[in-house]
N, C-alpha and C. Protein backbone atom coordinates (compact mmCIF):
# COMPACT_ATOMS: atom_id res chain seq x y z
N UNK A 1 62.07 85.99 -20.57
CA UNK A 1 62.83 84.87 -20.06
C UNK A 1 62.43 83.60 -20.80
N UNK A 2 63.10 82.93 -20.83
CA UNK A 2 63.20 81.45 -21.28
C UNK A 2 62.50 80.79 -20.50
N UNK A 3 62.54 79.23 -21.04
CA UNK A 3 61.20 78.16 -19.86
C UNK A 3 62.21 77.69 -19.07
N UNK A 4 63.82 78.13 -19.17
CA UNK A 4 65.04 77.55 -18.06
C UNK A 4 64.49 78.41 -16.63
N UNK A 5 64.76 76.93 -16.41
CA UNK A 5 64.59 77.35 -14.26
C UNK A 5 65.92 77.73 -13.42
N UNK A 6 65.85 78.83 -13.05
CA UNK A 6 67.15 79.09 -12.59
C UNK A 6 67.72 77.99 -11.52
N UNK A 7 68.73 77.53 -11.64
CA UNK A 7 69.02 76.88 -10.62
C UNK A 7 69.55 77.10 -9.06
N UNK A 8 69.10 76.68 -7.94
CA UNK A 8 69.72 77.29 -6.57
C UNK A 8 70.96 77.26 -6.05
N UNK A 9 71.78 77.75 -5.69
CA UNK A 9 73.49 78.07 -4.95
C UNK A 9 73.54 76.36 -4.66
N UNK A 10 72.41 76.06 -3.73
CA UNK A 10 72.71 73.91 -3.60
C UNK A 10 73.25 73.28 -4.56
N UNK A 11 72.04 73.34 -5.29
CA UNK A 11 71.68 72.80 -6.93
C UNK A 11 72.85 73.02 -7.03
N UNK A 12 73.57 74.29 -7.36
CA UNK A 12 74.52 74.17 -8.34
C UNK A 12 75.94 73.28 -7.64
N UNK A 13 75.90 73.87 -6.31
CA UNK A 13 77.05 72.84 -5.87
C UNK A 13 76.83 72.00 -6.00
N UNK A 14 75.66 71.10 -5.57
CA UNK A 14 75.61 69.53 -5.54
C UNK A 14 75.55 68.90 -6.91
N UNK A 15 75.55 70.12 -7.86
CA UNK A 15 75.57 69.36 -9.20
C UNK A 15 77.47 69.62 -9.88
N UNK A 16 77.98 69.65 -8.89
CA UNK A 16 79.38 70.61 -9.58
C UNK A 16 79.68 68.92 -8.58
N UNK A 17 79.95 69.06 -7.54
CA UNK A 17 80.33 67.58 -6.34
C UNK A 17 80.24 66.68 -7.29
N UNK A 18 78.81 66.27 -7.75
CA UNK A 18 78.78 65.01 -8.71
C UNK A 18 79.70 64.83 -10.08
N UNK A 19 79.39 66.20 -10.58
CA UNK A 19 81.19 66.02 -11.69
C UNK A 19 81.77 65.07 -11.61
N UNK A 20 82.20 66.31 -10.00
CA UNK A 20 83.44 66.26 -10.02
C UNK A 20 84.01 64.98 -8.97
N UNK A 21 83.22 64.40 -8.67
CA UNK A 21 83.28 62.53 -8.25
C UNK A 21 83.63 61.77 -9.26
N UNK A 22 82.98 62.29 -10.39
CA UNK A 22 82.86 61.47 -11.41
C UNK A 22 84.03 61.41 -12.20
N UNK A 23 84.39 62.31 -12.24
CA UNK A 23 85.96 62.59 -13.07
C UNK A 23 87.01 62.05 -12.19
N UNK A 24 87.28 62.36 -11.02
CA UNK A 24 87.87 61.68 -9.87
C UNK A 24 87.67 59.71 -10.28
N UNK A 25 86.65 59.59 -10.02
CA UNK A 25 86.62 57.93 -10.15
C UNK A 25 86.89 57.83 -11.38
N UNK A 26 86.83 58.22 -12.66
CA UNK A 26 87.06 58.03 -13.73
C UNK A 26 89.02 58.13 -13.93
N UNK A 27 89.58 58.93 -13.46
CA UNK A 27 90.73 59.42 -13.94
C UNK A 27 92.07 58.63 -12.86
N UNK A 28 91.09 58.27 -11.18
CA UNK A 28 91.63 57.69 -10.39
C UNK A 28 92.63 56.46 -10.56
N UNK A 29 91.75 55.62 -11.81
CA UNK A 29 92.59 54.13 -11.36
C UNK A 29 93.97 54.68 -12.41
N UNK A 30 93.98 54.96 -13.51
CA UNK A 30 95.32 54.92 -14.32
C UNK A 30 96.51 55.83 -13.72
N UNK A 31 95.91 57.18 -13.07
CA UNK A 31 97.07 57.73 -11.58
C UNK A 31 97.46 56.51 -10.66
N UNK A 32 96.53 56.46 -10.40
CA UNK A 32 96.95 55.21 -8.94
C UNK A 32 98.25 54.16 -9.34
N UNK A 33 97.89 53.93 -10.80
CA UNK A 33 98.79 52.97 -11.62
C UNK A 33 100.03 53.39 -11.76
N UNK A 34 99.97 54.56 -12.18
CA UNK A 34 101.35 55.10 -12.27
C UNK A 34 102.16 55.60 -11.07
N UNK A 35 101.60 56.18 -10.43
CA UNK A 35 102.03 56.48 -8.65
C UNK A 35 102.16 55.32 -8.05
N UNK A 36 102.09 53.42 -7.97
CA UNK A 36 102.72 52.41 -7.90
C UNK A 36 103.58 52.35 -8.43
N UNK A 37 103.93 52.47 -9.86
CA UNK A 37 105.18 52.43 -10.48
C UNK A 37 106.15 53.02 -9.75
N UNK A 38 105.67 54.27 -9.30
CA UNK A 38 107.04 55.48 -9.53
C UNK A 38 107.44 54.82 -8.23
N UNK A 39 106.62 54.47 -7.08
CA UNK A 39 106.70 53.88 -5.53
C UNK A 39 107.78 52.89 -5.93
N UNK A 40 107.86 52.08 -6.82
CA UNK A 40 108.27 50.22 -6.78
C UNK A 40 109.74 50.87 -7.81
N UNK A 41 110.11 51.91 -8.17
CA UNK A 41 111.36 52.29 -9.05
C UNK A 41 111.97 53.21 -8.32
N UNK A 42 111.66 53.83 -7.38
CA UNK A 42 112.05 55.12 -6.67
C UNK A 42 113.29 54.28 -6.03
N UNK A 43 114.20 55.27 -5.30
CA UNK A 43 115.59 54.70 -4.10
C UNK A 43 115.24 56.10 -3.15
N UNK A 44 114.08 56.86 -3.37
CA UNK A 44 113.81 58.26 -2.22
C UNK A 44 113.26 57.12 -1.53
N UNK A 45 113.92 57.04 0.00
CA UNK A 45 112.85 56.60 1.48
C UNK A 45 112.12 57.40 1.77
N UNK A 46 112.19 58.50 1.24
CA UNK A 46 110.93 59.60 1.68
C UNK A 46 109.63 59.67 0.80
N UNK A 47 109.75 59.31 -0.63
CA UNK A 47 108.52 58.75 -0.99
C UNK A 47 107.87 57.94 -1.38
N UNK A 48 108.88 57.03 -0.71
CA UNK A 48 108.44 55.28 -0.39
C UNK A 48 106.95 55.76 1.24
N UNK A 49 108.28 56.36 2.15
CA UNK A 49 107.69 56.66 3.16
C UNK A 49 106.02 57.31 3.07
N UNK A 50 106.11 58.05 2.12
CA UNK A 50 104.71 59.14 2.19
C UNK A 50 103.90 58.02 1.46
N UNK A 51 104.44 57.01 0.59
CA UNK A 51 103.35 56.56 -0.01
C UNK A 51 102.89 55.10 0.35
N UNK A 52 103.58 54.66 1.47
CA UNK A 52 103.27 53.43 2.81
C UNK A 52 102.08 54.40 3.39
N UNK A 53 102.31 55.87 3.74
CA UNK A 53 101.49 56.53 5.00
C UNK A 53 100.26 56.68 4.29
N UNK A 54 100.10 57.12 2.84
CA UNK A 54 98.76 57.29 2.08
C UNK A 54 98.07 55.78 2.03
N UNK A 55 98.81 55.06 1.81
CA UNK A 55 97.84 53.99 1.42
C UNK A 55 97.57 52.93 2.89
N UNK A 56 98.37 53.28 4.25
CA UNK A 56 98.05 52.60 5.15
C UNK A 56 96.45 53.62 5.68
N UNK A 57 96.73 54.90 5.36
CA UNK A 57 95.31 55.63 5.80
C UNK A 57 94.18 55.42 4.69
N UNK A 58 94.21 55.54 3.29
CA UNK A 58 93.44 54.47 2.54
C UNK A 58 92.82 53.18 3.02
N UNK A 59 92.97 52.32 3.21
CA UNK A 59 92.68 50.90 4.07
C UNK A 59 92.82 50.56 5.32
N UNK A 60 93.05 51.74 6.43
CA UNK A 60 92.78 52.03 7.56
C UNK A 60 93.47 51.28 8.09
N UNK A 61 94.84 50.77 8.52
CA UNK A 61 95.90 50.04 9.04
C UNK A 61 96.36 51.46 10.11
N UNK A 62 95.88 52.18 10.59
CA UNK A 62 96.75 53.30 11.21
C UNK A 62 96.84 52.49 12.55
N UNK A 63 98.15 53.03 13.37
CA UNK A 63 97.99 52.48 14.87
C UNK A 63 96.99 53.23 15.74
N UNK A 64 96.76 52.39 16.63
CA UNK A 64 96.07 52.63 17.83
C UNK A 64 96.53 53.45 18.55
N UNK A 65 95.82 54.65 18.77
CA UNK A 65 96.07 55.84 19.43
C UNK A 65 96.42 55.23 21.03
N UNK A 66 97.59 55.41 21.82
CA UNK A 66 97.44 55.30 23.20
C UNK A 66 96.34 56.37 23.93
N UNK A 67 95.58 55.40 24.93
CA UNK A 67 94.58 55.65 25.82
C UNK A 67 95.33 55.81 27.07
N UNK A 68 95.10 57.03 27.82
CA UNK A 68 95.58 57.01 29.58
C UNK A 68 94.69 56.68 30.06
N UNK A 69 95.08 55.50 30.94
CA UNK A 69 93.75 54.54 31.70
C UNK A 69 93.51 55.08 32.80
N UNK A 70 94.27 56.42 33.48
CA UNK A 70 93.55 57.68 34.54
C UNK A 70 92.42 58.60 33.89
N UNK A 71 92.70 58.50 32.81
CA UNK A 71 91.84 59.89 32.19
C UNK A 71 90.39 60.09 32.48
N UNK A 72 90.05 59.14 32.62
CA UNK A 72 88.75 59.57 33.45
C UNK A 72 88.42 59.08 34.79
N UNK A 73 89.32 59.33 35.11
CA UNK A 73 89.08 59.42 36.91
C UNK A 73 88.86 60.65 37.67
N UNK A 74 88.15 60.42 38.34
CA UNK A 74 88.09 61.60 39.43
C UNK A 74 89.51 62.49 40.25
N UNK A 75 89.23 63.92 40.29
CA UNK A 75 90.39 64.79 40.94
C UNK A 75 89.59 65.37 41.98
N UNK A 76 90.64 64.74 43.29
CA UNK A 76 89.87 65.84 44.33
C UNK A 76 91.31 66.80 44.56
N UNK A 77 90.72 67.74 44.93
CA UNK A 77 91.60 69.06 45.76
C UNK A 77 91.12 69.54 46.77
N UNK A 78 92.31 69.43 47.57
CA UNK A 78 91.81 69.41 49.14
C UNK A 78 92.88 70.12 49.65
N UNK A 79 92.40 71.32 50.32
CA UNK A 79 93.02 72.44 51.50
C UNK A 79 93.10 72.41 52.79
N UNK A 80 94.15 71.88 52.63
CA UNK A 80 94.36 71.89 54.67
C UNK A 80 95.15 73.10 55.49
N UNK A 81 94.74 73.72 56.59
CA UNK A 81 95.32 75.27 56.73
C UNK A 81 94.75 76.14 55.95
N UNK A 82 95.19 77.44 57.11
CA UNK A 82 94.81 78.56 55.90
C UNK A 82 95.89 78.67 55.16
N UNK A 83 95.66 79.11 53.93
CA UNK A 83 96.74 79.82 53.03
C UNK A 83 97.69 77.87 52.32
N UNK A 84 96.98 77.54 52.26
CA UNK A 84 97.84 75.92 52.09
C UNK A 84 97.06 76.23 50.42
N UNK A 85 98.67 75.39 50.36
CA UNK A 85 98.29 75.48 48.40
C UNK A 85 97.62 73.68 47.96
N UNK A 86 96.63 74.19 47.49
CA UNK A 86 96.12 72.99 47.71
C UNK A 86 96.94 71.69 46.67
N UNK A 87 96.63 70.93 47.03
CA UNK A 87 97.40 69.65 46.16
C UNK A 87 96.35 68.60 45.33
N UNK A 88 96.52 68.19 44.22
CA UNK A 88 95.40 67.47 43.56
C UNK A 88 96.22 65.64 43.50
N UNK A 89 95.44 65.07 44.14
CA UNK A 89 95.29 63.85 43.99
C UNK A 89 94.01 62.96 42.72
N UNK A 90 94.71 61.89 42.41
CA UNK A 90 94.06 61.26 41.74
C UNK A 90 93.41 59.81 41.97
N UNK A 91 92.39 59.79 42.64
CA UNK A 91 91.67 58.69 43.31
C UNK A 91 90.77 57.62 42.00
N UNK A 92 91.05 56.68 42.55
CA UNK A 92 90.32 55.79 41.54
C UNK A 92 89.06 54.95 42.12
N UNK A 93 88.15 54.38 41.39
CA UNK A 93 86.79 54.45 42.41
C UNK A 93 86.19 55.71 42.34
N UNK A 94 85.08 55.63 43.25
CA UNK A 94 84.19 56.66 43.49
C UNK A 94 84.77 58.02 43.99
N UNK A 95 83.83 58.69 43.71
CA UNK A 95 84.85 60.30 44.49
C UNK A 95 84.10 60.34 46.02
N UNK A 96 84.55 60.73 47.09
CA UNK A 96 84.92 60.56 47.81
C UNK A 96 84.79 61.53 48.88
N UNK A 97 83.77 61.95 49.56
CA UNK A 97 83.62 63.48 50.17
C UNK A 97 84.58 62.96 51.54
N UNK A 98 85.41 64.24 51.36
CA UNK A 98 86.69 64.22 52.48
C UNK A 98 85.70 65.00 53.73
N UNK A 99 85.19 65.89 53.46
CA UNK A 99 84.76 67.23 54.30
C UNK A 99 84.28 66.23 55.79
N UNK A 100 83.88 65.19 55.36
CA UNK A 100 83.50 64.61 57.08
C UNK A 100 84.81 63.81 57.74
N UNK A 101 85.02 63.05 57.48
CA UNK A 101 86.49 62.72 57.44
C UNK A 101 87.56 63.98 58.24
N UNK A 102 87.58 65.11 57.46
CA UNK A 102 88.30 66.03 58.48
C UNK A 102 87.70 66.76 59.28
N UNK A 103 86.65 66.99 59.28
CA UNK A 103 85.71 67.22 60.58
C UNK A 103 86.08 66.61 61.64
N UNK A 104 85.62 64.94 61.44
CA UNK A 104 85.97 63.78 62.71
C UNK A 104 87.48 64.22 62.72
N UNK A 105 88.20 64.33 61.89
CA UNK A 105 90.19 64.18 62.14
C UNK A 105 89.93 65.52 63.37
N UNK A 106 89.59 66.75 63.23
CA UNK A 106 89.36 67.97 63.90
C UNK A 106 89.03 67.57 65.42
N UNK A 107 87.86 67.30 65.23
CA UNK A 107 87.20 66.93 66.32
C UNK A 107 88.19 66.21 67.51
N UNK A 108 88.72 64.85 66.75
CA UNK A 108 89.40 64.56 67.40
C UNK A 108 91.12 64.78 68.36
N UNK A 109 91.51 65.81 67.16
CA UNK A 109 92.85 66.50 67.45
C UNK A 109 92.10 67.46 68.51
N UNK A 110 91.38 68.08 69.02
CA UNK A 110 90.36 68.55 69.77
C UNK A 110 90.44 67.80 71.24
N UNK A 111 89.86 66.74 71.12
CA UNK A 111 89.47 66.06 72.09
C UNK A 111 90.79 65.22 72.40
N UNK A 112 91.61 65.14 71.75
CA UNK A 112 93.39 64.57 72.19
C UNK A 112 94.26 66.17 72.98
N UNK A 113 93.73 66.70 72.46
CA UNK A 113 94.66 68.05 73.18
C UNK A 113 93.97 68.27 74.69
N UNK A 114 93.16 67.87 75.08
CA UNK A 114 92.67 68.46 76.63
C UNK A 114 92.28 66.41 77.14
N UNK A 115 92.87 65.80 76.59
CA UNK A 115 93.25 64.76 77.28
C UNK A 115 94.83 64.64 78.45
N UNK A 116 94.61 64.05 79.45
CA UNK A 116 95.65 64.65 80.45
C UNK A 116 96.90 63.74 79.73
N UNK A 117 98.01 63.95 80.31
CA UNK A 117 99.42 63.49 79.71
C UNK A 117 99.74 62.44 80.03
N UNK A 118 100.11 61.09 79.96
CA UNK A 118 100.45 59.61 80.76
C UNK A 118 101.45 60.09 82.35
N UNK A 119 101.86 61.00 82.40
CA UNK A 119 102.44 61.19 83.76
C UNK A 119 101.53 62.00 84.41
N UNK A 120 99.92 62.45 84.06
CA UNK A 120 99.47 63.11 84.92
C UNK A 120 98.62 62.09 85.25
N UNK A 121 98.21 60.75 84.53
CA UNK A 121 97.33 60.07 84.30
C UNK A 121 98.15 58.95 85.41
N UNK A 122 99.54 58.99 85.51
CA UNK A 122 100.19 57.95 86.23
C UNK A 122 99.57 58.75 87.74
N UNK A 123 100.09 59.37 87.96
CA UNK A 123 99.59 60.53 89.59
C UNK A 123 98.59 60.90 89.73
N UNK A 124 97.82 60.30 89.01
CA UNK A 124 95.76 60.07 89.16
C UNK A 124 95.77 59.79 90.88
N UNK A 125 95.95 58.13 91.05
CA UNK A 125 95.88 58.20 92.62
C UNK A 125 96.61 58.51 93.45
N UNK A 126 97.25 59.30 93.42
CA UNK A 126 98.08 60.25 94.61
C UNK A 126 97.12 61.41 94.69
N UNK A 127 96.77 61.77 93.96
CA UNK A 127 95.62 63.06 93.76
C UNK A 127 94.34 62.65 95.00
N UNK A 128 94.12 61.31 94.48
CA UNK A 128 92.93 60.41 95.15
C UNK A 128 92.88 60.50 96.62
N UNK A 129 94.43 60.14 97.21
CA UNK A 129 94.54 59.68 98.32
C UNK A 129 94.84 60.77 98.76
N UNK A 130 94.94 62.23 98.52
CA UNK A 130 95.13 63.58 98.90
C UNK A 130 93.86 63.48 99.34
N UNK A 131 92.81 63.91 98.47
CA UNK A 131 91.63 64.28 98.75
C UNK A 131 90.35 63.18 99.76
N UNK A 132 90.95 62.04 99.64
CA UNK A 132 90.31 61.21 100.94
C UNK A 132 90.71 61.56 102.15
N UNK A 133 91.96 62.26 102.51
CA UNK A 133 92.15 62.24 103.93
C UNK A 133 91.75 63.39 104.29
N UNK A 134 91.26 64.21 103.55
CA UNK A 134 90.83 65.85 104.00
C UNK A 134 89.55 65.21 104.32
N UNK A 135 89.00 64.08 103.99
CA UNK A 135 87.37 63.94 104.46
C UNK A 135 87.43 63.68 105.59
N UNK A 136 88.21 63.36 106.47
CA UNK A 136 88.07 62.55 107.35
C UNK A 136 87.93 63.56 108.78
């Protein structure tokens, strides 16, 4: 063998990259020159068009991507009933534990159902005055 050092798979790419930068920046500006021309003589809108879109992404003029100002908000899904398909709401603020909330709602549909009716509640004291005269 020779006193040549073999060179490594890196080596060799990273020495092929540098080239080939180099030829690129070298060969770049007199293309560029002529691809203005052909832009400023052309009557195609289509490669007027492509060559507004190359050179607005060149010098970074692109528009501003729209942002959805929900997108990071919280989703709760919440099942009411059995067999209920649940439905997703989108709350803004903090998230929000429902689970006590319908507990108390429970509780209370509970405690409204064995409450007496306004006409049993009207004949409260007739009830009253039944049961005083049996004391007597």
């Amino acid at each position: 063998m020779s006193g040549e050092i073999a060179l490594s798979r890196a080596e060799i790419k990273a020495e092929f990259k540098e080239n080939y930068h180099d030829a690129i920046r070298a060969n770049m500006p007199p293309l560029l020159k002529d691809y203005l021309q052909i832009l400023k003589t052309t009557d195609d809108p289509e490669i007027i068009r492509k060559g507004l879109v190359y050179f607005s992404q060149v010098v970074g003029v692109d528009a501003e991507k729209k942002v959805d100002p929900t997108s990071t908000l919280p989703t709760i899904h919440i099942s009411i009933g059995r067999g209920a398909v649940p439905s997703t709401v989108e709350v803004a603020g903090q998230v929000i534990d429902v689970t006590d909330v319908v507990t108390l709602q429970r509780r209370q549909d509970a405690i409204d159902a064995f409450k007496p009716s306004q006409s049993m509640r009207d004949m409260a004291h007739i009830n009253d005055t039944m049961f005083d005269g049996d004391d007597e």
